[in-house]
Protein backbone atom coordinates (compact mmCIF):
# COMPACT_ATOMS: atom_id res chain seq x y z
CA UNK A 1 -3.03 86.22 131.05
CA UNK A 2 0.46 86.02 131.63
CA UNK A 3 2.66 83.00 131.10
CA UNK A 4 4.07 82.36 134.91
CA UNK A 5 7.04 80.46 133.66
CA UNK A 6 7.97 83.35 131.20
CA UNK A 7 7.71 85.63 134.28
CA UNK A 8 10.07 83.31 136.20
CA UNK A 9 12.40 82.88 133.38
CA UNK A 10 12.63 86.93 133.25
CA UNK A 11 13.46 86.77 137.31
CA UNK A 12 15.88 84.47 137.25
CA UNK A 13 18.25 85.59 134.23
CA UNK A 14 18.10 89.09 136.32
CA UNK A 15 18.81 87.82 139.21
CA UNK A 16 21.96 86.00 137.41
CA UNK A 17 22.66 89.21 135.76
CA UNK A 18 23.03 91.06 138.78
CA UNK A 19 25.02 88.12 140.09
CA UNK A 20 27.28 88.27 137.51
CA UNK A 21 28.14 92.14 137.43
CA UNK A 22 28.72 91.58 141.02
CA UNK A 23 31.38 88.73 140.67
CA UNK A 24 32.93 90.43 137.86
CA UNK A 25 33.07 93.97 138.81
CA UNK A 26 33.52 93.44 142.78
CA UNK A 27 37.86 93.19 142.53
CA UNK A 28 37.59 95.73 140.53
CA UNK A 29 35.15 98.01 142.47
CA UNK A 30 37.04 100.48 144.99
CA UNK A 31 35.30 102.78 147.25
CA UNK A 32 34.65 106.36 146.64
CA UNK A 33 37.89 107.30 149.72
CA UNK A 34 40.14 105.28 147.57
CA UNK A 35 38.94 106.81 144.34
CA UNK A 36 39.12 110.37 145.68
CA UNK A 37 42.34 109.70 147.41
CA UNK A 38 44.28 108.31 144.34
CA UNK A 39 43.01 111.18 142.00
CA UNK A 40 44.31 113.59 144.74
CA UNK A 41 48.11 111.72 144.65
CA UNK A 42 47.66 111.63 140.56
CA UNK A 43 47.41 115.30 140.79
CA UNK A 44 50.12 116.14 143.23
CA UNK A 45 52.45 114.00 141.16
CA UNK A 46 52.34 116.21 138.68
CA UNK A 47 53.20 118.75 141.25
CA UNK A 48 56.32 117.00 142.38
CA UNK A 49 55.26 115.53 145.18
CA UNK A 50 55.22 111.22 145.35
CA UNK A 51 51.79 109.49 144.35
CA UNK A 52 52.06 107.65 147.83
CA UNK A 53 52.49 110.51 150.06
CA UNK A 54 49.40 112.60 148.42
CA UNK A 55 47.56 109.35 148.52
CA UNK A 56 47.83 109.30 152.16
CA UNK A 57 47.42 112.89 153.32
CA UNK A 58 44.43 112.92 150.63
CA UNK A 59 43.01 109.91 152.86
CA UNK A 60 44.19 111.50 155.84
CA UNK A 61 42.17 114.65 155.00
CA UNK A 62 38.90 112.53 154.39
CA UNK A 63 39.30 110.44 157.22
CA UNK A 64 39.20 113.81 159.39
CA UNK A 65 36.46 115.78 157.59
CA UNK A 66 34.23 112.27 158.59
CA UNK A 67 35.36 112.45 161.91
CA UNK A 68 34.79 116.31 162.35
CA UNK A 69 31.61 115.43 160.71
CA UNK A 70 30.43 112.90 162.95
CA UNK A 71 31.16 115.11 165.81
CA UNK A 72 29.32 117.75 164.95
CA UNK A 73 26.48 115.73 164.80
CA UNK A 74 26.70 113.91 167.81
CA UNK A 75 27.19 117.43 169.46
CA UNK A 76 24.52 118.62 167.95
CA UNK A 77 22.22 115.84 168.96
CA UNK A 78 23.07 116.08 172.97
CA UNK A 79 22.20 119.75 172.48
CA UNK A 80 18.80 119.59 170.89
CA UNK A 81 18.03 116.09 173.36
CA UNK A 82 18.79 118.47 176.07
CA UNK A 83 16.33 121.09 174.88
CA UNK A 84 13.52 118.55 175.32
CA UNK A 85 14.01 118.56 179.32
């Protein structure tokens, strides 16, 4: 039979390891727009163009496929709801 305290002891430090990478690695953590839109300006600066400005049209251009995207599916929604009556 297992030993219940070993079992607890094995939830806890996992739970404090999770914890932990959270605390530690949330500043640091940026979300996939922000990492896609800086490698976009990275690149462009090599092109000539200022880190900032491909930043923001890279963000821009993200920001509008999600919205286009959205859309669509909204649109597409009313159409097949409609096809029910």
């Amino acid at each position: 039979m297992a030993n219940p305290l070993r079992i607890r002891s094995r939830s806890v430090c996992g739970l404090a390891a999770f914890l932990l990478a959270g605390v530690v690695a949330g500043p640091l953590a940026a979300g996939p727009i922000t990492i896609f839109s800086e490698g976009v300006g990275g690149f462009v600066s090599s092109l000539g163009i200022d880190p900032v400005v491909g930043t923001s049209f890279a963000a821009l251009a993200v920001s509008a496929f999600a919205l286009t995207t959205l859309d669509t599916g909204t649109r597409l929604g009313r159409y097949a709801f409609a096809e029910l009556f």
